[in-house]
N, C-alpha and C. Protein backbone atom coordinates (compact mmCIF):
# COMPACT_ATOMS: atom_id res chain seq x y z
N UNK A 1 -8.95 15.83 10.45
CA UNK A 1 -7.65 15.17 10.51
C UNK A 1 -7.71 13.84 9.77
N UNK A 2 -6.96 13.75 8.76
CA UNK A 2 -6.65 12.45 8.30
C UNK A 2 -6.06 11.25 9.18
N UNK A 3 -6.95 10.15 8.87
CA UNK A 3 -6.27 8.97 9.52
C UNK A 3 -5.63 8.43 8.84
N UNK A 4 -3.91 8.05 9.30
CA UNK A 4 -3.35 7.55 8.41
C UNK A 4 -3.25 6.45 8.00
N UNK A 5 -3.59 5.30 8.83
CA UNK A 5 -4.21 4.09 8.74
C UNK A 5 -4.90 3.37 7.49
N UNK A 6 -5.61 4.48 6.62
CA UNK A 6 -6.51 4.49 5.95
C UNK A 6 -5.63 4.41 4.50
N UNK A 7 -4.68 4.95 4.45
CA UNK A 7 -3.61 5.32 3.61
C UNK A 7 -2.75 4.49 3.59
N UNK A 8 -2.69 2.97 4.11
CA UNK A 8 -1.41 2.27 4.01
C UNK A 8 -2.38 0.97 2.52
N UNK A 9 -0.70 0.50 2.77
CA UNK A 9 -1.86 -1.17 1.49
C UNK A 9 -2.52 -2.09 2.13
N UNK A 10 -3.62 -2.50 1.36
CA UNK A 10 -4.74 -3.28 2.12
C UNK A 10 -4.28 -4.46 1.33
N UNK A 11 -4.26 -5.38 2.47
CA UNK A 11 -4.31 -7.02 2.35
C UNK A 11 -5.69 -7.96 2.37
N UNK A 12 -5.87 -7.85 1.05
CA UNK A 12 -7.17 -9.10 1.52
C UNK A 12 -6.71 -10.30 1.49
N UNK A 13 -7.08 -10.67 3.23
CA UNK A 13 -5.94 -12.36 3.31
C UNK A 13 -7.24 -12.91 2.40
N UNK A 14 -8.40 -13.01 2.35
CA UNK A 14 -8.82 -14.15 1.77
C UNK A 14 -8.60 -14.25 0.67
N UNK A 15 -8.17 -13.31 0.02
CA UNK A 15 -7.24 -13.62 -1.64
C UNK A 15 -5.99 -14.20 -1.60
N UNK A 16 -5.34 -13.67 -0.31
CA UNK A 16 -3.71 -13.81 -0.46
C UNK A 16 -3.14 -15.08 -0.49
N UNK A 17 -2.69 -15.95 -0.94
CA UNK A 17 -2.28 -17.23 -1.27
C UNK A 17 -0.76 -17.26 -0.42
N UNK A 18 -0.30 -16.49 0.02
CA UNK A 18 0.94 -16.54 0.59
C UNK A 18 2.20 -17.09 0.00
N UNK A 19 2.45 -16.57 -0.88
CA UNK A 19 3.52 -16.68 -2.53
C UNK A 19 4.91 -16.04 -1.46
N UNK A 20 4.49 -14.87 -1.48
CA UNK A 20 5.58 -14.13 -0.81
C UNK A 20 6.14 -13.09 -1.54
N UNK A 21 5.75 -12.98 -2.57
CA UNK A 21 6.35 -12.00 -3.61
C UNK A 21 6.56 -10.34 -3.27
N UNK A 22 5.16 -10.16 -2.66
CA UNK A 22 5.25 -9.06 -2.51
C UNK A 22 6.29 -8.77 -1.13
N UNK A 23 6.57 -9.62 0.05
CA UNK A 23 7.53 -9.94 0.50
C UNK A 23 9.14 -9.39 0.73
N UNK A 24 8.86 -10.41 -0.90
CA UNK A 24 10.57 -10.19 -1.09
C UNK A 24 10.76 -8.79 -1.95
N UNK A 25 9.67 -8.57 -2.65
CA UNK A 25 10.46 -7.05 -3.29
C UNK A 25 10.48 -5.98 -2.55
N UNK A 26 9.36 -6.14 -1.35
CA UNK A 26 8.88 -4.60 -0.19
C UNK A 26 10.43 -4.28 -0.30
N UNK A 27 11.40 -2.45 -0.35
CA UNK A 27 12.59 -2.29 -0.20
C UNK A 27 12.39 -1.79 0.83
N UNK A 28 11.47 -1.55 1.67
CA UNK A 28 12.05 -1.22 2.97
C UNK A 28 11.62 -1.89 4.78
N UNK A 29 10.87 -3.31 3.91
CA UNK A 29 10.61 -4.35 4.99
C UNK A 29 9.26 -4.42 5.87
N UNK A 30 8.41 -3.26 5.06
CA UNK A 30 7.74 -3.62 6.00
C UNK A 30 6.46 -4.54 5.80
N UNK A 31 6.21 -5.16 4.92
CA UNK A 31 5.67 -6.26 4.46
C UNK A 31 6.43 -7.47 5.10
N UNK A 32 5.43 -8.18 6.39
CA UNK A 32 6.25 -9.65 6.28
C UNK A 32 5.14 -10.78 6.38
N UNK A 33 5.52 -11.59 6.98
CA UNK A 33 4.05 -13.52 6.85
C UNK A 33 3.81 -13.72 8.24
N UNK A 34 2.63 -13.73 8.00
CA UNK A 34 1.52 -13.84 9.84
C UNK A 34 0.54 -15.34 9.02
N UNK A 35 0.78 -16.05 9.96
CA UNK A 35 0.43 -17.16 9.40
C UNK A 35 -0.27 -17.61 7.88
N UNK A 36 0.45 -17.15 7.50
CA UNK A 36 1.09 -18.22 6.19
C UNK A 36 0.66 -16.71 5.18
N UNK A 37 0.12 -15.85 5.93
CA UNK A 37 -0.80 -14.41 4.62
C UNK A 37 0.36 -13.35 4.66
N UNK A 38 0.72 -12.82 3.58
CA UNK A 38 1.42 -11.30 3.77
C UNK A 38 0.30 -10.44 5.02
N UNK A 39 1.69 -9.80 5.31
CA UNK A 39 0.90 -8.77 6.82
C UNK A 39 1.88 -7.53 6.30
N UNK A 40 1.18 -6.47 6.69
CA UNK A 40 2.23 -4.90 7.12
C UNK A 40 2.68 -5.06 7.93
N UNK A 41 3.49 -5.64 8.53
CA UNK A 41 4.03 -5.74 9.99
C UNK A 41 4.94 -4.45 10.33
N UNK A 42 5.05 -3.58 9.67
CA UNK A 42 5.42 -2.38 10.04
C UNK A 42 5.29 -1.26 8.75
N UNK A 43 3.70 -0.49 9.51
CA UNK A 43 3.55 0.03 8.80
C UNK A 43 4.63 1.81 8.72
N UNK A 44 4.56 2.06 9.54
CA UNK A 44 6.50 3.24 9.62
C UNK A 44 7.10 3.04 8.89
N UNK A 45 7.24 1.71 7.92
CA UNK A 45 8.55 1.55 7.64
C UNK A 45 8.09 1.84 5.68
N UNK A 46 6.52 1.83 5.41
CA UNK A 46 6.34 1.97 4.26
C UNK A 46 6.14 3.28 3.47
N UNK A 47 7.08 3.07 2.40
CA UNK A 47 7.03 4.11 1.68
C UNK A 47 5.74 4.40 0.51
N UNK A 48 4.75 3.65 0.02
CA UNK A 48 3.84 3.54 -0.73
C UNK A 48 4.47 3.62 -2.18
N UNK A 49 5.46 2.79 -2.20
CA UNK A 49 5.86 2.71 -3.59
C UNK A 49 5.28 2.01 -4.93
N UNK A 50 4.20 1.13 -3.94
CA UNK A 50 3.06 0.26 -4.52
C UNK A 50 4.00 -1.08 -5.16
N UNK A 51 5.18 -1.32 -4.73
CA UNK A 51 5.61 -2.71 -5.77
C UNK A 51 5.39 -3.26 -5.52
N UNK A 52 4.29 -3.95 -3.96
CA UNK A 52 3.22 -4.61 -3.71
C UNK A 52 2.32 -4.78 -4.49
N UNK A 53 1.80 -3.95 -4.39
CA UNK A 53 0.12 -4.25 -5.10
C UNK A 53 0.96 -4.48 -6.85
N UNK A 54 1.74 -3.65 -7.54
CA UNK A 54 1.88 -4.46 -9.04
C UNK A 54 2.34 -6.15 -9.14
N UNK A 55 3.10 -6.44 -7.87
CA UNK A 55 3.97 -7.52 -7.94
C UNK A 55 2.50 -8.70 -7.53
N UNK A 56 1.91 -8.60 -7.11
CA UNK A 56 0.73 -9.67 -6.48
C UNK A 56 0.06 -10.44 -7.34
N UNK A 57 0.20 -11.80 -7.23
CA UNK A 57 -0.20 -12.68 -8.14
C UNK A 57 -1.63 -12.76 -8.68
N UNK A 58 -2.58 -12.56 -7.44
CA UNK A 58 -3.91 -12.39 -7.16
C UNK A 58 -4.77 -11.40 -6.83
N UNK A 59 -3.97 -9.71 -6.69
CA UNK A 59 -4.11 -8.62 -6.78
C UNK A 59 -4.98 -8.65 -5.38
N UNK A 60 -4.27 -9.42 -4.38
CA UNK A 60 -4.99 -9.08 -2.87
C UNK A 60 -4.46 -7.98 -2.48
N UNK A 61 -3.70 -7.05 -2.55
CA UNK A 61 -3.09 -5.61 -2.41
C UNK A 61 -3.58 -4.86 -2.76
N UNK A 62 -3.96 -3.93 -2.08
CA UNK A 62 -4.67 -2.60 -2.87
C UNK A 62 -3.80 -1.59 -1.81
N UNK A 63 -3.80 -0.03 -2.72
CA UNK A 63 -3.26 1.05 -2.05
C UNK A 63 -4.25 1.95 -2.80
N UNK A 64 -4.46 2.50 -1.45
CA UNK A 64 -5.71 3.35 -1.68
C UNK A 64 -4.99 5.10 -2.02
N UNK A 65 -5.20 5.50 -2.81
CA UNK A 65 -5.01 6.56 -3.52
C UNK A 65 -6.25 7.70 -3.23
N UNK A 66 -5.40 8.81 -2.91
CA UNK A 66 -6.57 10.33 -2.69
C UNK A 66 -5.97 11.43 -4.23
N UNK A 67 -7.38 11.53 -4.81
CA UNK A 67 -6.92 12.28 -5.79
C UNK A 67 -7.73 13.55 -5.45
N UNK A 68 -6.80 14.45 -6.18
CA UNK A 68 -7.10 16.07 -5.49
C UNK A 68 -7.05 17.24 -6.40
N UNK A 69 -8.31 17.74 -6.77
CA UNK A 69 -8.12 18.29 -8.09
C UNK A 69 -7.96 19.62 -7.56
N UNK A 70 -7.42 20.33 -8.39
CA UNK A 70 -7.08 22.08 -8.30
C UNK A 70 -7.26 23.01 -9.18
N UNK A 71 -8.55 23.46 -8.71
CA UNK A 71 -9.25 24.70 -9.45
C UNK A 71 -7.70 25.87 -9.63
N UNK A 72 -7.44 25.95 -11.22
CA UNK A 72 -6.54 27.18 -11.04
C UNK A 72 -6.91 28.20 -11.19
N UNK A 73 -8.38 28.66 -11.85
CA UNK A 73 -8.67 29.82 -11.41
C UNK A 73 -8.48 30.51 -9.72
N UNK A 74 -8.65 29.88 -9.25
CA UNK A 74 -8.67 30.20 -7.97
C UNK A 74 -7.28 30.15 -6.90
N UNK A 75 -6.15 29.98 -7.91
CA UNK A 75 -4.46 30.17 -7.36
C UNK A 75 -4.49 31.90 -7.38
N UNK A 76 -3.03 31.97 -6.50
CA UNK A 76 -2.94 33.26 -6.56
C UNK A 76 -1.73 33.75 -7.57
N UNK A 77 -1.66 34.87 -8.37
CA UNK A 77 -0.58 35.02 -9.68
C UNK A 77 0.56 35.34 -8.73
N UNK A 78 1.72 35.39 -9.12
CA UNK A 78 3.04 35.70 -8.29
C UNK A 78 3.05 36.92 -9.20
């Protein structure tokens, strides 16, 4: 079972300078400021659109990405 936890954007406060940027562009809020650092303060509410992690002055954002390759020999033909 995947943890989903693992799958949201990572904040490294000790990079984060607390600009706010990433902040104000999150479109669906769930990025907000826990003493003085960007926080997920609701992670439900994120869509992983990443305009966090491009928008970050100091690239304390990361979104961790699962890549998944697919043998097509091994599909089935319709």
């Amino acid at each position: 079972m995947m943890d989903h936890a693992n799958w949201m954007p990572r904040i490294a406060h000790s990079i984060c300078i607390g600009c706010g940027e990433c902040i104000a562009l999150c479109p669906t809020g769930a990025l907000g400021q826990r003493e003085g650092k960007a926080n997920l303060i609701a992670p439900s509410l994120c869509t992983y659109c990443a305009a966090c992690e491009s928008v970050c002055p100091v690239n304390a954002i990361e979104l961790p990405y699962l890549v998944v390759l697919v043998n097509s020999s091994h599909r089935e033909e319709s």
